[in-house]
Protein backbone atom coordinates (compact mmCIF):
# COMPACT_ATOMS: atom_id res chain seq x y z
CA UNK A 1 0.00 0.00 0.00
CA UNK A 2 1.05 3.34 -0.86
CA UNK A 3 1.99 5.86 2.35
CA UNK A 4 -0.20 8.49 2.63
CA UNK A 5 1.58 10.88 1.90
CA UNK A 6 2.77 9.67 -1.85
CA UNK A 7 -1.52 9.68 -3.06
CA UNK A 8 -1.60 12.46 -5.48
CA UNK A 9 -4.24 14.95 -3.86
CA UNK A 10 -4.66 18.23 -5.51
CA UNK A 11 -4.93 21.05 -3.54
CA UNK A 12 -5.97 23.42 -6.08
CA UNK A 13 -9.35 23.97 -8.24
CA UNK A 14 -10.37 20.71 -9.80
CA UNK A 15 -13.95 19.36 -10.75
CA UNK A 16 -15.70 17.36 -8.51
CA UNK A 17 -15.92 14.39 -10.36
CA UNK A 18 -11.85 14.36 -10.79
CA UNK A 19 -11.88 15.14 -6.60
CA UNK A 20 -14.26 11.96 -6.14
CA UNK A 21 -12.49 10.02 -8.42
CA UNK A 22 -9.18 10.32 -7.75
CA UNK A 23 -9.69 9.73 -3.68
CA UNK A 24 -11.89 7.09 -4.48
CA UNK A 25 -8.88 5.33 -6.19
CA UNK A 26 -6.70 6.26 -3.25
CA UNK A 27 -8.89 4.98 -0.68
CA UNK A 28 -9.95 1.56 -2.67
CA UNK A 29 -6.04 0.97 -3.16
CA UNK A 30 -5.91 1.79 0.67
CA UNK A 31 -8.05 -1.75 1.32
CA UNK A 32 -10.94 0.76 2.24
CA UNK A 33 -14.63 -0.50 2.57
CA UNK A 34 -16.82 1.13 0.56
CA UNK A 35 -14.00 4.27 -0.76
CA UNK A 36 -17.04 5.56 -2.89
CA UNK A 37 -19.17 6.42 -0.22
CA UNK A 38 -16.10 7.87 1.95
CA UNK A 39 -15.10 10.16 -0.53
CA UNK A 40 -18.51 11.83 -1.23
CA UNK A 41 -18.71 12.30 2.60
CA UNK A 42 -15.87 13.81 3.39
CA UNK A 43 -15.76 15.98 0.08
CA UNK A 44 -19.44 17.08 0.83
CA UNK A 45 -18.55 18.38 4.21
CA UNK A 46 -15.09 20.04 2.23
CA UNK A 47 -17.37 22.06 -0.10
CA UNK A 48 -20.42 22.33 2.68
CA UNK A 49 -23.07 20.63 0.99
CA UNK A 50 -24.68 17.14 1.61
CA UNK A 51 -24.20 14.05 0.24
CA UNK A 52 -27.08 13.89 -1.80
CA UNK A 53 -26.57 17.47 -3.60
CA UNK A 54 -23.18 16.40 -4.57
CA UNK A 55 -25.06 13.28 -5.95
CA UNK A 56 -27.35 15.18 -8.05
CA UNK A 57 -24.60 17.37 -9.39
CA UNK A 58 -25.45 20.54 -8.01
CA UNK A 59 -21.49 20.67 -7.29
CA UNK A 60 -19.35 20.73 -10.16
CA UNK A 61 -16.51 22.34 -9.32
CA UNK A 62 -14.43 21.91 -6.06
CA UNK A 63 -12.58 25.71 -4.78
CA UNK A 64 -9.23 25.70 -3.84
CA UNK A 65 -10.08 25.65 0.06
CA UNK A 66 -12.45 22.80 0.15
CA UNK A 67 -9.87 21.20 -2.48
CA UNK A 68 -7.47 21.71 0.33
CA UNK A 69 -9.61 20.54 3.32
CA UNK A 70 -10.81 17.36 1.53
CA UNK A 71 -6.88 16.50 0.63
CA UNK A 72 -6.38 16.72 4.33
CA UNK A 73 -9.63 14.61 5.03
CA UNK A 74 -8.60 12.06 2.15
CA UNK A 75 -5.23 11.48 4.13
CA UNK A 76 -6.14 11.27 7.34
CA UNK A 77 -9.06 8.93 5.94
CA UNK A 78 -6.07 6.95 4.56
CA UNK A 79 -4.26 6.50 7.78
CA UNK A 80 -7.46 4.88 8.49
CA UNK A 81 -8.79 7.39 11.24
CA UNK A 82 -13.03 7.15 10.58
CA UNK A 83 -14.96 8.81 8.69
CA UNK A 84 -17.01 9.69 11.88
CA UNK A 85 -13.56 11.77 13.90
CA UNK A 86 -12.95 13.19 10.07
CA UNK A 87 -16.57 14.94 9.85
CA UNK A 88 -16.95 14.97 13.99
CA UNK A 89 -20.34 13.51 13.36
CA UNK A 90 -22.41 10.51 13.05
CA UNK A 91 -25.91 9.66 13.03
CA UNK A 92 -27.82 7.84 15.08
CA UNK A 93 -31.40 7.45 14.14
CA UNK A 94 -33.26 11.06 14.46
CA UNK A 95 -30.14 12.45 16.07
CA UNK A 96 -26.58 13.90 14.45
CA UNK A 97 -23.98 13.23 16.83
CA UNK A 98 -20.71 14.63 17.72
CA UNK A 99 -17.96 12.23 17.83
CA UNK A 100 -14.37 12.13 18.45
CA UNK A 101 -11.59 9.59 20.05
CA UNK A 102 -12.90 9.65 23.25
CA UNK A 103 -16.08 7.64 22.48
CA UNK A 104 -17.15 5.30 20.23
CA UNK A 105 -18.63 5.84 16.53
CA UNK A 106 -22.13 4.89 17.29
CA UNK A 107 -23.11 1.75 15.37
CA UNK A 108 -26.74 0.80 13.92
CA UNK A 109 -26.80 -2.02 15.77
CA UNK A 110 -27.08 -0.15 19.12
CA UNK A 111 -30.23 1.12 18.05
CA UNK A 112 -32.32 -1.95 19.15
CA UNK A 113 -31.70 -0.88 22.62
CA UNK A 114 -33.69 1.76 21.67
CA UNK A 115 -36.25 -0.10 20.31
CA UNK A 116 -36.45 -2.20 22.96
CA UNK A 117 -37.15 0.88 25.20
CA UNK A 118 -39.68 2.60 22.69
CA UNK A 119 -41.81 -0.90 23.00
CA UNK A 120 -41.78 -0.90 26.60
CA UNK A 121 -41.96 2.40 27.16
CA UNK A 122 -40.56 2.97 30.52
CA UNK A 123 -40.94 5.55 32.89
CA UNK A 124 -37.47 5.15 34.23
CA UNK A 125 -34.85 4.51 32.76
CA UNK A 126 -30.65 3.41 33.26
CA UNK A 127 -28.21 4.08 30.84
CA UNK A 128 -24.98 2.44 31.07
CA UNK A 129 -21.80 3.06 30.36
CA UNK A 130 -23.62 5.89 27.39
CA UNK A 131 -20.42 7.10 25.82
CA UNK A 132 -21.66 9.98 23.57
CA UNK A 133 -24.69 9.65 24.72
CA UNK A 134 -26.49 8.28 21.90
CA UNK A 135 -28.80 6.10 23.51
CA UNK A 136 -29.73 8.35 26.33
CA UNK A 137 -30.02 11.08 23.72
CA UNK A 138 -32.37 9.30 21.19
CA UNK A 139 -34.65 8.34 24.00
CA UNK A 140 -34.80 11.69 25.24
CA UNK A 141 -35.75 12.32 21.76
CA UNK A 142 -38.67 9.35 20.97
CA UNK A 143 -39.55 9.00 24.68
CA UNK A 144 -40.15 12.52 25.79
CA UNK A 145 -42.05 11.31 29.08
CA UNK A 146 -39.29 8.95 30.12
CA UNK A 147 -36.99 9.85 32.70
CA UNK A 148 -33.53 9.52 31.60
CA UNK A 149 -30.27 8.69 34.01
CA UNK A 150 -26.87 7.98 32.06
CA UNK A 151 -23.73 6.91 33.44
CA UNK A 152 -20.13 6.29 32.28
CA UNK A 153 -16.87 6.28 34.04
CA UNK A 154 -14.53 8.17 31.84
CA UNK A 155 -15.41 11.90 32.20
CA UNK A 156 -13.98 12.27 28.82
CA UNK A 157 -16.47 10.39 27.34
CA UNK A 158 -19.35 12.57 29.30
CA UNK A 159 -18.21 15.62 28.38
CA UNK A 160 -19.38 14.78 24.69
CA UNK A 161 -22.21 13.42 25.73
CA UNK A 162 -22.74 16.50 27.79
CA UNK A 163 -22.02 18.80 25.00
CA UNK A 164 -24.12 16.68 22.16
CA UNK A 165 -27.27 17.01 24.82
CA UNK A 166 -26.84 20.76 25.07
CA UNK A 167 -26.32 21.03 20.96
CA UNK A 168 -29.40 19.00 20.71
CA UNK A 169 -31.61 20.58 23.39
CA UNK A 170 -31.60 17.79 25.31
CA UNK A 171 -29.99 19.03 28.31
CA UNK A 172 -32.68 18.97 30.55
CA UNK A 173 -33.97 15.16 29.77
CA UNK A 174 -30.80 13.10 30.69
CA UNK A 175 -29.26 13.38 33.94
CA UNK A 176 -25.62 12.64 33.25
CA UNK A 177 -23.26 11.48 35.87
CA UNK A 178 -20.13 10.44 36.17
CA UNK A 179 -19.14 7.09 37.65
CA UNK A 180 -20.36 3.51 38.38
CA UNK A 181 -23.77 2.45 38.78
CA UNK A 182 -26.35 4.73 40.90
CA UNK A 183 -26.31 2.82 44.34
CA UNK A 184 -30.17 1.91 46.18
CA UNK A 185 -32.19 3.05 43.09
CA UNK A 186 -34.97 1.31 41.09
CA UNK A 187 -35.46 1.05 37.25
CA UNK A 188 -38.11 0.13 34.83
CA UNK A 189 -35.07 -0.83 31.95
CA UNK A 190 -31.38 -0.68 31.82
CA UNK A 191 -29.80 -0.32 29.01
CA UNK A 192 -26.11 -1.18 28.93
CA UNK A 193 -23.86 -1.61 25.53
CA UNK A 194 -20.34 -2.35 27.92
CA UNK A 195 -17.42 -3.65 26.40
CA UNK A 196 -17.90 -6.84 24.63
CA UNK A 197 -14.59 -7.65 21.92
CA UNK A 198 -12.51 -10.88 23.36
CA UNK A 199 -8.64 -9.99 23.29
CA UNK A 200 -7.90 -12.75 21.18
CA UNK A 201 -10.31 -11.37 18.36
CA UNK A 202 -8.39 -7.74 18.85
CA UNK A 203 -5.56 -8.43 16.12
CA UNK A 204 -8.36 -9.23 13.62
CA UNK A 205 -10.06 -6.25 13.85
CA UNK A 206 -10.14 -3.10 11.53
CA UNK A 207 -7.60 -0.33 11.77
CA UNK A 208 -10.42 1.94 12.32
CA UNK A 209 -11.07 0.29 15.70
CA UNK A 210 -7.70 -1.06 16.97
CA UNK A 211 -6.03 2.48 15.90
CA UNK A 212 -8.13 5.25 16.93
CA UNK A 213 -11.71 3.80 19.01
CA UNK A 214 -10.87 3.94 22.79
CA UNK A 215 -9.92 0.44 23.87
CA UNK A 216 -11.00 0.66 27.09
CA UNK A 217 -14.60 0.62 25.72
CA UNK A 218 -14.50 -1.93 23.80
CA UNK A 219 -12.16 -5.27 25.20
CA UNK A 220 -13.60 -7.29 27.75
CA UNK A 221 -11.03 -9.80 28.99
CA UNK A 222 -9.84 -12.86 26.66
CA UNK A 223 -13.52 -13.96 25.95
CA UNK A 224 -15.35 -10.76 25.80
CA UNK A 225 -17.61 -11.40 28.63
CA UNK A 226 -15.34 -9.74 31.77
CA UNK A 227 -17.89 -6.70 31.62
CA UNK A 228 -21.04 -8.57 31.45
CA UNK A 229 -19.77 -11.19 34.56
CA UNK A 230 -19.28 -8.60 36.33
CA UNK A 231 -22.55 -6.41 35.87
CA UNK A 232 -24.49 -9.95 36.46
CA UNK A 233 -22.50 -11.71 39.03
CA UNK A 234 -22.25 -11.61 42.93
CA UNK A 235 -19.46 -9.21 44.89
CA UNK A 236 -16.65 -10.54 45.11
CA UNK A 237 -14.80 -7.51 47.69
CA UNK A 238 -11.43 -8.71 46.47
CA UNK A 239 -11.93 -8.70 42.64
CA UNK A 240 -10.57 -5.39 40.64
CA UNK A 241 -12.59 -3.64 38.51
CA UNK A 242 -12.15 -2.16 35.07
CA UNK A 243 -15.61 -1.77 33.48
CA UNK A 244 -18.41 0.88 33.79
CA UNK A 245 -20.25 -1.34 36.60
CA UNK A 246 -17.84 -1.19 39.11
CA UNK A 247 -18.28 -3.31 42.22
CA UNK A 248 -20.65 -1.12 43.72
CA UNK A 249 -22.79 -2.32 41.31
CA UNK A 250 -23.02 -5.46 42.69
CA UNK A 251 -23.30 -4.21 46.45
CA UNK A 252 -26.32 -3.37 45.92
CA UNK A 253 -27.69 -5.75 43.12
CA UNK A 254 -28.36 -3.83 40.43
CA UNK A 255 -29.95 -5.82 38.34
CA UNK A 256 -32.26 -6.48 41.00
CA UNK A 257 -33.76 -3.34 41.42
CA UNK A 258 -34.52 -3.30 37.54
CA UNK A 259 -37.58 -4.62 36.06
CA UNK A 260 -35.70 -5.23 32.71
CA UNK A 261 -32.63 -5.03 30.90
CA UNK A 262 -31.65 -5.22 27.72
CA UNK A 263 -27.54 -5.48 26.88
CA UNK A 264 -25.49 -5.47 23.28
CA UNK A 265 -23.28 -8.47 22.90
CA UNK A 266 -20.82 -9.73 20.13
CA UNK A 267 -21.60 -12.78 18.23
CA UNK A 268 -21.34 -15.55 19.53
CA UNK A 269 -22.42 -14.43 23.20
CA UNK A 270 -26.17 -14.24 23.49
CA UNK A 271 -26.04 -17.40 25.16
CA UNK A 272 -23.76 -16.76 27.84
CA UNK A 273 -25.01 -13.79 28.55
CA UNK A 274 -28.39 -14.97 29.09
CA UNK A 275 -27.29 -17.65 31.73
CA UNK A 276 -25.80 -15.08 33.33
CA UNK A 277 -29.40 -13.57 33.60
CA UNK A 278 -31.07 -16.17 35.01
CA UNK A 279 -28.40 -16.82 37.24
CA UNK A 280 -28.93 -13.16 38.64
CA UNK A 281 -32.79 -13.95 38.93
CA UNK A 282 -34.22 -13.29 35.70
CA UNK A 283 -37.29 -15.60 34.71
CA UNK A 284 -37.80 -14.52 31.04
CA UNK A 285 -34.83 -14.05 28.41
CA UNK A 286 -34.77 -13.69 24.43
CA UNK A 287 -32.60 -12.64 21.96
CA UNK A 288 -32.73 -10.03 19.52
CA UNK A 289 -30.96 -10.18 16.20
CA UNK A 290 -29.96 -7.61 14.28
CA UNK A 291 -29.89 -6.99 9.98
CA UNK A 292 -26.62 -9.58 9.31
CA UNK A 293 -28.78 -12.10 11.37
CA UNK A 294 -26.76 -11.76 14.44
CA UNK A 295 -28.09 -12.52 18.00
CA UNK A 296 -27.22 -8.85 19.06
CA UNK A 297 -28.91 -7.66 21.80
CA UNK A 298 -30.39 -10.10 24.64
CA UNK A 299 -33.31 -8.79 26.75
CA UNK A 300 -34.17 -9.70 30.16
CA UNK A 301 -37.07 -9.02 32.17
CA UNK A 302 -38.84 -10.44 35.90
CA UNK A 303 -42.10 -12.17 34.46
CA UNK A 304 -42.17 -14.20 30.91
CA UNK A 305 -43.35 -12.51 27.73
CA UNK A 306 -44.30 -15.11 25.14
CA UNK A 307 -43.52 -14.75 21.62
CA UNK A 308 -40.09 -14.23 21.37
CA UNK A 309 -36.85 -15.82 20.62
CA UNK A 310 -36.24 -17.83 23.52
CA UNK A 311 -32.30 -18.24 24.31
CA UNK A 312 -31.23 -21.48 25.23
């Protein structure tokens, strides 16, 4: 692969179809999903116009400063930092989102844990471990009589979701706070998308992740599961800690005092993580999967719901 610095990127006035193209080759030679799509992105936010406009041709011509800002966007896309940290956005169902490297790029999948709120409709909700804030956000957004408390142990982390709830106008329906679970209080849901990548599956992932998405939100010990056993399981005083849960989660119970949960897990998992469930005293579990067919988010609640797929 060629270094980034040896892709010929003009900086000067050039069409937009000779923009697109050319970082369209750089990025495919690059090993790039989907270079097309990248380099309308980024070269619609160089120009400031959408996607679509530059679809329909309503740009033709590229100025020297956007031809110059989407040079720097194609080469920083070809160090394989994501398209997300390029723009500082992603969406996330009715919401934009501001992103950088101190959260995660939100992910489609996460938005069945919305769903699975908007069906239930709780008037109390936990979320855990929120990151930017993107679940706690869109359900301030679809849910607009549902309390709203988010956690997350890295203040870094808060702070964008702080600053994406005051953008948004959300400020005032998520209580954001900083640390492990709330101690001796009662929920109708809790939502939780903790760690979940095994650190033997690490090497195999993209750059995009292993290079630039914070790590501590996304390994969980060499199977994946560390964050999960320890949101589920009993104290153990003598144990460390390294998730959002923290062991005063489990002085308390939490999972306990909630009438459901529902928790994102990778593939493969849905079936641990249910036994870990119904070890902690939950009667009724299914799995939800998401588009690829993946058992992706597993649900948990005190009293069976038929109709569902049951997790063995």
């Amino acid at each position: 692969m060629l270094p980034a610095s040896s892709i010929p990127l003009t900086t000067s006035a050039s069409s937009a179809r000779q923009a697109l193209d050319a970082a369209t080759d750089a990025l495919r030679a690059a090993g790039i999903d989907d270079p097309r799509l990248d380099a309308e992105l980024m070269l619609a936010a160089a120009v400031g116009t959408d996607r679509a406009s530059l679809a329909a041709g309503a740009v033709t011509d590229v100025p020297p400063a956007g031809a110059r800002a989407f040079g720097e966007m194609v080469r920083r896309r070809l160090r394989r930092e994501p398209v997300a940290y390029i723009l500082g956005r992603r969406g996330f169902r009715r919401l934009e989102l501001a992103v950088d490297a101190r959260v995660l790029v939100p992910r489609p999948e996460t938005e069945l844990l919305v769903e699975v709120a908007l069906e239930r409709e709780p008037a109390r909700v936990l979320d855990l471990g929120t990151g930017s804030g993107a679940i706690a956000l869109a359900l301030a957004d679809e849910l607009p009589g549902c309390e709203i408390v988010a956690v997350d142990t890295s203040a870094r982390a808060l702070a964008v979701a702080r600053a994406n709830a005051a953008r948004l106008g959300l400020a005032d329906r998520v209580e954001f706070r900083e640390g492990p679970l709330p101690a001796g209080e009662e929920f109708d849901l809790l939502l939780a998308n903790l760690p979940y990548v095994a650190e033997r599956d690490w090497p195999s992932l993209q750059p995009e992740v292993t290079r630039w998405e914070p790590r501590e939100a996304l390994l969980a010990g060499p199977d994946g599961l560390d964050a999960y056993r320890e949101l589920f399981a009993a104290p153990d005083p003598t144990a460390p800690s390294s998730f959002a849960t923290h062991r005063e989660a489990n002085d308390y119970g939490a999972p306990s005092r909630c009438a459901a949960v529902a928790v994102e897990v990778g593939e493969g998992q849905a079936a641990a993580v249910a036994g870990m469930m119904r070890a902690a005293g939950f009667a009724s579990v299914e799995a939800r999967r998401d588009l690829a067919g993946i058992e992706r988010v597993v649900v948990a609640e005190r009293s069976r719901e038929e109709g569902r797929e049951a997790v063995p």
